[in-house]
PDB file of N, CA and C in Angstrom:
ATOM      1  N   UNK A   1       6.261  12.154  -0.711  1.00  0.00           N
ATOM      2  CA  UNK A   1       7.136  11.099  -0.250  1.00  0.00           C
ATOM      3  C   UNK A   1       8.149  10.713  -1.322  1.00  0.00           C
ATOM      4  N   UNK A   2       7.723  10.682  -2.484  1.00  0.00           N
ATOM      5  CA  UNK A   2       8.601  10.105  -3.532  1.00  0.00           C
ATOM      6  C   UNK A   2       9.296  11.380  -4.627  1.00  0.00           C
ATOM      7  N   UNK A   3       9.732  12.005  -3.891  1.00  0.00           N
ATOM      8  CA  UNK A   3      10.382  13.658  -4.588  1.00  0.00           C
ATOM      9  C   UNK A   3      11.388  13.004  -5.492  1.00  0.00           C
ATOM     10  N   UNK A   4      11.867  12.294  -5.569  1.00  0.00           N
ATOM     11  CA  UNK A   4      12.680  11.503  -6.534  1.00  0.00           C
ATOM     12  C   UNK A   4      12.126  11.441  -7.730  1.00  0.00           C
ATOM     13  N   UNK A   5      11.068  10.763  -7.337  1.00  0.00           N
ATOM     14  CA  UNK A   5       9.908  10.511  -8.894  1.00  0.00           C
ATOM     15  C   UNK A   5       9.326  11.274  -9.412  1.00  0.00           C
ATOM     16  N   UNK A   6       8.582  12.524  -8.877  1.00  0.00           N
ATOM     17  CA  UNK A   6       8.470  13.368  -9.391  1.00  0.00           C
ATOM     18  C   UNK A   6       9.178  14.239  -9.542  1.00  0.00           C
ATOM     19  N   UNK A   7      10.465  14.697  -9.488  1.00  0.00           N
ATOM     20  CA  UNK A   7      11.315  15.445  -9.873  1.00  0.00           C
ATOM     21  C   UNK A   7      11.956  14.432 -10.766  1.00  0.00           C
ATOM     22  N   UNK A   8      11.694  13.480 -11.049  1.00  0.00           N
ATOM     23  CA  UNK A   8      12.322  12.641 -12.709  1.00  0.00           C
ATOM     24  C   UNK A   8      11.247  12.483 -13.396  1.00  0.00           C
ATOM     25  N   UNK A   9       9.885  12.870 -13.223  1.00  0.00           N
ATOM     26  CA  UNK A   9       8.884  12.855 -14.292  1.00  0.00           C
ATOM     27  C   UNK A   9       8.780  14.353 -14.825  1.00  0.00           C
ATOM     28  N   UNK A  10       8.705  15.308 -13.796  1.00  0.00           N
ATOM     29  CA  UNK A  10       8.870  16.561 -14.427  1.00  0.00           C
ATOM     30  C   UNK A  10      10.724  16.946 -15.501  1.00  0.00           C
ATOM     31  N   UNK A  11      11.810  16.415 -15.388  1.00  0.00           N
ATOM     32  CA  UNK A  11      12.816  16.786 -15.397  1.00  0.00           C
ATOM     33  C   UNK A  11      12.544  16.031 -17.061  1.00  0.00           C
ATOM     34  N   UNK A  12      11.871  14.828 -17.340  1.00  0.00           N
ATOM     35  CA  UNK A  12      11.915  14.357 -17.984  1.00  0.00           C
ATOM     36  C   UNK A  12      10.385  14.595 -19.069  1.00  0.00           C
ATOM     37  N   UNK A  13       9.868  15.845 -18.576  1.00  0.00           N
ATOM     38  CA  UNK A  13       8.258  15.708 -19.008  1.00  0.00           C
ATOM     39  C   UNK A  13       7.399  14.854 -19.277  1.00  0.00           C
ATOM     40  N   UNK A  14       7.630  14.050 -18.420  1.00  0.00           N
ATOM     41  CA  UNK A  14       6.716  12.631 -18.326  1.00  0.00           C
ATOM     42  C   UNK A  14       5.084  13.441 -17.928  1.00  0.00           C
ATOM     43  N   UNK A  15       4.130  13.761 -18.884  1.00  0.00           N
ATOM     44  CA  UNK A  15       2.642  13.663 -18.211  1.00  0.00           C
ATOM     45  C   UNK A  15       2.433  12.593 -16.669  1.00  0.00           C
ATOM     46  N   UNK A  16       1.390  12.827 -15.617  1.00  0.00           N
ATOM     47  CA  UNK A  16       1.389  12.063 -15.219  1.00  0.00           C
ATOM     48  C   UNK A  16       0.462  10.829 -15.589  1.00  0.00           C
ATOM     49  N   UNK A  17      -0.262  11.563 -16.855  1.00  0.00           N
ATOM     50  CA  UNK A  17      -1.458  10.377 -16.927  1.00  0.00           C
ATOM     51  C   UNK A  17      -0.516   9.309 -17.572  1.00  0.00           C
ATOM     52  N   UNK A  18       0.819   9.523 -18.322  1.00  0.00           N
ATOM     53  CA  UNK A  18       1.463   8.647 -19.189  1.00  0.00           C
ATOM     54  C   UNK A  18       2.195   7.263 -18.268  1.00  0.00           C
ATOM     55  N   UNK A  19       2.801   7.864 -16.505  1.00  0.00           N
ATOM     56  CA  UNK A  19       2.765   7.049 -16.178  1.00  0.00           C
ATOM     57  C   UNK A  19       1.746   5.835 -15.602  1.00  0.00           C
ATOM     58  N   UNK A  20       0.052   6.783 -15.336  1.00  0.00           N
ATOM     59  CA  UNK A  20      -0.940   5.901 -15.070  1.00  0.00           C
ATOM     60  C   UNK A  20      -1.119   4.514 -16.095  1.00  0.00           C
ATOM     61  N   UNK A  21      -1.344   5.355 -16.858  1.00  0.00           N
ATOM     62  CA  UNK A  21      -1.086   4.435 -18.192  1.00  0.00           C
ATOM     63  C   UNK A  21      -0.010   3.112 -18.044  1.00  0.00           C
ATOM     64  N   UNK A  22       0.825   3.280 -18.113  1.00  0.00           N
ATOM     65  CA  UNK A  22       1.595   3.021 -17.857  1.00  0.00           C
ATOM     66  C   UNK A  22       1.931   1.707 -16.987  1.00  0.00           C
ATOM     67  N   UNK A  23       1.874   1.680 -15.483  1.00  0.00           N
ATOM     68  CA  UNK A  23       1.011   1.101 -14.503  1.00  0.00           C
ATOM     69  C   UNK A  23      -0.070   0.373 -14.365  1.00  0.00           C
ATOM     70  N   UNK A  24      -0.834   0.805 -15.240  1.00  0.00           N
ATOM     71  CA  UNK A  24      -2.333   0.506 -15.301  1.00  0.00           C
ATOM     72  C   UNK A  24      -2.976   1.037 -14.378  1.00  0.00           C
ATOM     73  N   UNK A  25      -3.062   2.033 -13.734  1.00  0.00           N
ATOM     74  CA  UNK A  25      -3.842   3.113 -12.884  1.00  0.00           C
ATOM     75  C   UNK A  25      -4.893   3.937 -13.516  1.00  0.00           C
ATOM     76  N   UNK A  26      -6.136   3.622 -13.113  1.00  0.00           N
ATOM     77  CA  UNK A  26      -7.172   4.098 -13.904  1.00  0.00           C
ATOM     78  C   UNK A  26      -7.740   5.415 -13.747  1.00  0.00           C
ATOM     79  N   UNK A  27      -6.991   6.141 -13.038  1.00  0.00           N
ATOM     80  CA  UNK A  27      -7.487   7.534 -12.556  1.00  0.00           C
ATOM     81  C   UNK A  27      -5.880   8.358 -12.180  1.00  0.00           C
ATOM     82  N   UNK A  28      -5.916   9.444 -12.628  1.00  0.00           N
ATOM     83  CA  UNK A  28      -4.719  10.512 -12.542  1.00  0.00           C
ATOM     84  C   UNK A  28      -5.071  10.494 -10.970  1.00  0.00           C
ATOM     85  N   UNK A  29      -5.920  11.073 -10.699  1.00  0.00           N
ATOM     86  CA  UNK A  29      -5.829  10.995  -8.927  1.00  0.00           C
ATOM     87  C   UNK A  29      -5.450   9.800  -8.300  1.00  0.00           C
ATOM     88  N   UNK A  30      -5.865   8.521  -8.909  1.00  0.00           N
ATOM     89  CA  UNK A  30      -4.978   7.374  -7.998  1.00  0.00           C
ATOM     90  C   UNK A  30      -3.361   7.376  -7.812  1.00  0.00           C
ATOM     91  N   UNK A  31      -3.108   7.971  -9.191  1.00  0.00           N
ATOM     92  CA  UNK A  31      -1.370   8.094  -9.061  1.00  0.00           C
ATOM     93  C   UNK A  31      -1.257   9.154  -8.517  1.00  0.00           C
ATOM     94  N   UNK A  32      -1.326  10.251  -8.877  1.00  0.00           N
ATOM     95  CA  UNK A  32      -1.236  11.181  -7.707  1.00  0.00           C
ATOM     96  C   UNK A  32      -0.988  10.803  -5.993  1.00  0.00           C
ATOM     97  N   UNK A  33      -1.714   9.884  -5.667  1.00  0.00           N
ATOM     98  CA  UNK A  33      -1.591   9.370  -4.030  1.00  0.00           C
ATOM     99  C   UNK A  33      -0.587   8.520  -3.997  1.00  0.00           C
ATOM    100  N   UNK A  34      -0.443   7.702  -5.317  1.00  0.00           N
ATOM    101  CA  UNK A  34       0.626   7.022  -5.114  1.00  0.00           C
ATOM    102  C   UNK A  34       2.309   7.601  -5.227  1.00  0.00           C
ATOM    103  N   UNK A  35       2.148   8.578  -5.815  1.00  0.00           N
ATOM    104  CA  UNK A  35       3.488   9.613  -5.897  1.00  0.00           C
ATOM    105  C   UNK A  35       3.499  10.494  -4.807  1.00  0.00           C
ATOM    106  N   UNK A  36       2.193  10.672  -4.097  1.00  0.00           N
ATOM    107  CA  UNK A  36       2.597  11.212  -2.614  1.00  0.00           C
ATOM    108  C   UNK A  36       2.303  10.642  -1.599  1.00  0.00           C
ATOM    109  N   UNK A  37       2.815   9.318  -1.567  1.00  0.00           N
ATOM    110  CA  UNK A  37       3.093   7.928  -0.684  1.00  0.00           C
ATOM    111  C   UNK A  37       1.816   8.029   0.204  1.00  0.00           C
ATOM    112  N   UNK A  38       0.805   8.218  -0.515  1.00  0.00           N
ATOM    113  CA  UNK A  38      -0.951   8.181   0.256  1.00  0.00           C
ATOM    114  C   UNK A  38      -0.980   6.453   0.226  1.00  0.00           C
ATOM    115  N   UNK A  39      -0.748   5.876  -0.748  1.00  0.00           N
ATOM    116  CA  UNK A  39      -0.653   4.303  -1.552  1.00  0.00           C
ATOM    117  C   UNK A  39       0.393   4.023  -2.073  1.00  0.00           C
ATOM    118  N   UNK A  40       0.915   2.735  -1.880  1.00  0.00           N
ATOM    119  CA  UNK A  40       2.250   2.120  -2.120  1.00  0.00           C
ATOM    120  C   UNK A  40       2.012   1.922  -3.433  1.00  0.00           C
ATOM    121  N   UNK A  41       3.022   2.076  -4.189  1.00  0.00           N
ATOM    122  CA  UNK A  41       3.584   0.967  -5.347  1.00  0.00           C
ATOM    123  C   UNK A  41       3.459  -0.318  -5.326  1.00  0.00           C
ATOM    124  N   UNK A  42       3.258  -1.304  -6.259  1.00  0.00           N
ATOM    125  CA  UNK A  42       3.222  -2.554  -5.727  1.00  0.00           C
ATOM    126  C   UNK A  42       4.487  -3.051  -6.266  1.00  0.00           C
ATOM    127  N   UNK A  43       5.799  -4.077  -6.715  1.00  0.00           N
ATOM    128  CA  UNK A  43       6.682  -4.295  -6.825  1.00  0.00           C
ATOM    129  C   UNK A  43       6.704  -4.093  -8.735  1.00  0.00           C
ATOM    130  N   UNK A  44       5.493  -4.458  -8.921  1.00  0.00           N
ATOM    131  CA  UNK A  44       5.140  -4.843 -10.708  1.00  0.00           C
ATOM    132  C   UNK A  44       4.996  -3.010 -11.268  1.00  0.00           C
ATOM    133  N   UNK A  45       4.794  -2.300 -10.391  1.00  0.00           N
ATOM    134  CA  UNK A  45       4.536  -0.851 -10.963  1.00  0.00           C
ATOM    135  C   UNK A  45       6.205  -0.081 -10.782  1.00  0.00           C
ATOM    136  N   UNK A  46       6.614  -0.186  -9.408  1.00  0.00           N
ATOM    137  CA  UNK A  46       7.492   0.052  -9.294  1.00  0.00           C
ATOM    138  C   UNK A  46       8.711  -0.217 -10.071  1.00  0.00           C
ATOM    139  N   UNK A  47       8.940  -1.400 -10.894  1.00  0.00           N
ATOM    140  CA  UNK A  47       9.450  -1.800 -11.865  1.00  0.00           C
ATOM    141  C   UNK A  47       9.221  -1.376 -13.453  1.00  0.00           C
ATOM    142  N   UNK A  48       8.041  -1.656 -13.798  1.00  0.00           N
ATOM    143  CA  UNK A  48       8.014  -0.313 -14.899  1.00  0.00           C
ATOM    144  C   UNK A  48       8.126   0.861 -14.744  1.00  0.00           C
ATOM    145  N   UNK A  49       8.247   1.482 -13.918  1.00  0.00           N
ATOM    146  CA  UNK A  49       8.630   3.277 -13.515  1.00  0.00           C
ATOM    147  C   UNK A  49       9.879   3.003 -14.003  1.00  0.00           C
ATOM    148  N   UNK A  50      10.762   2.361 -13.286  1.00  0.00           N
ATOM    149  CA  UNK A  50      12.439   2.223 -13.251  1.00  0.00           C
ATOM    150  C   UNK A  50      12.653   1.930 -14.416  1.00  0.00           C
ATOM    151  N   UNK A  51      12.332   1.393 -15.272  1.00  0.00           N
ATOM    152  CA  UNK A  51      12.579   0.319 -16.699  1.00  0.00           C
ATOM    153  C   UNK A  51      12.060   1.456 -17.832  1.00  0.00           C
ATOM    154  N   UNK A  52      11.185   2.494 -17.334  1.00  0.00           N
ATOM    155  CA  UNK A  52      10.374   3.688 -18.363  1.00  0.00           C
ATOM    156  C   UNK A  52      11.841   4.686 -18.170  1.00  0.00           C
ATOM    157  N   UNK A  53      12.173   5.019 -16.680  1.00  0.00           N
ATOM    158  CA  UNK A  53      13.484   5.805 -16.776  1.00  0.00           C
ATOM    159  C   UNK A  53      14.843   5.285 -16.785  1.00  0.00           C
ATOM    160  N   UNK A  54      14.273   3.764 -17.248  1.00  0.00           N
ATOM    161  CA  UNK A  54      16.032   3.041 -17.931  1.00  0.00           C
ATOM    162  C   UNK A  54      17.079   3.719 -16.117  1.00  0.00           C
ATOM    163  N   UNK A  55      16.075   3.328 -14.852  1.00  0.00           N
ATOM    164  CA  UNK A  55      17.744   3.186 -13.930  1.00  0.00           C
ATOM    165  C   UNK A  55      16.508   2.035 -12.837  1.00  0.00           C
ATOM    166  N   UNK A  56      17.048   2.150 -11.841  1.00  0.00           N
ATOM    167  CA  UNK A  56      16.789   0.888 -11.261  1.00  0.00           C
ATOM    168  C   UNK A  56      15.743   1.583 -10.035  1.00  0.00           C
ATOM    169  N   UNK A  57      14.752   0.287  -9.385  1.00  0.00           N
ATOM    170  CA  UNK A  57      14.002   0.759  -8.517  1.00  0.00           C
ATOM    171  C   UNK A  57      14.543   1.166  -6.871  1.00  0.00           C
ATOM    172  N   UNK A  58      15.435   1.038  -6.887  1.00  0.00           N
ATOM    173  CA  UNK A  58      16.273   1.674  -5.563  1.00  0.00           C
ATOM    174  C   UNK A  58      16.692   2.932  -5.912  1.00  0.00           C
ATOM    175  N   UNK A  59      17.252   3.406  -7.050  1.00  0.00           N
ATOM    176  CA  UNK A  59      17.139   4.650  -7.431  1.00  0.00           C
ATOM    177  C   UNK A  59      15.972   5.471  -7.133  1.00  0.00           C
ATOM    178  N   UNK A  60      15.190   5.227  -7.425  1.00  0.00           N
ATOM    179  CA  UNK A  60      14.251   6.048  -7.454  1.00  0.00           C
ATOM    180  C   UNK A  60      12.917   5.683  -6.377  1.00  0.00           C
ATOM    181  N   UNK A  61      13.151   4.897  -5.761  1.00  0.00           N
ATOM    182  CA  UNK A  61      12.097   4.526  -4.214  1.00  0.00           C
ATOM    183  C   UNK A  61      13.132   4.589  -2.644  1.00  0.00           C
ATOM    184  N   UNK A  62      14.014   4.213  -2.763  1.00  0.00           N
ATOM    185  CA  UNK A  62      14.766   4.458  -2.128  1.00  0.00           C
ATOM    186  C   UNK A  62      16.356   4.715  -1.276  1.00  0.00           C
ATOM    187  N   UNK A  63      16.708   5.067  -2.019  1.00  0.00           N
ATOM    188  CA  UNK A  63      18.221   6.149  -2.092  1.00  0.00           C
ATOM    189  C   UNK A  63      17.865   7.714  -1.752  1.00  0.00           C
ATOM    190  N   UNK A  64      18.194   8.365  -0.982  1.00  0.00           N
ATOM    191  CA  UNK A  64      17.962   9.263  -0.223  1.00  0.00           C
ATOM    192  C   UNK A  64      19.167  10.307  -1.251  1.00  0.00           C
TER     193      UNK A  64
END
């Protein structure tokens, strides 16, 4: 669902555990579901993603 985000974590070699971390997601498989829109973002995660790749959360959740 979110090909945006992961094509800016790979482009950028972001590990994914770095964004769990990150988030505070305690399991690589929880983010995993959440990068393939299994589980939402909540507004507070979604915002450090955007703020880690310095552009904004419409960039990268939803702008097509």
């Amino acid at each position: 669902m979110f090909h945006k985000l992961r094509n800016l974590r790979k482009l950028h070699n972001v590990e994914v555990s770095q964004l769990a971390k990150l988030i505070g997601v305690k399991t690589i498989g929880a983010y995993y579901k959440k990068e393939a829109g299994e589980r939402g973002f909540t507004l507070v995660e979604a915002k450090a993603i955007a703020d880690y790749f310095n552009t904004s959360i419409e960039d990268i959740f939803f702008k097509l």
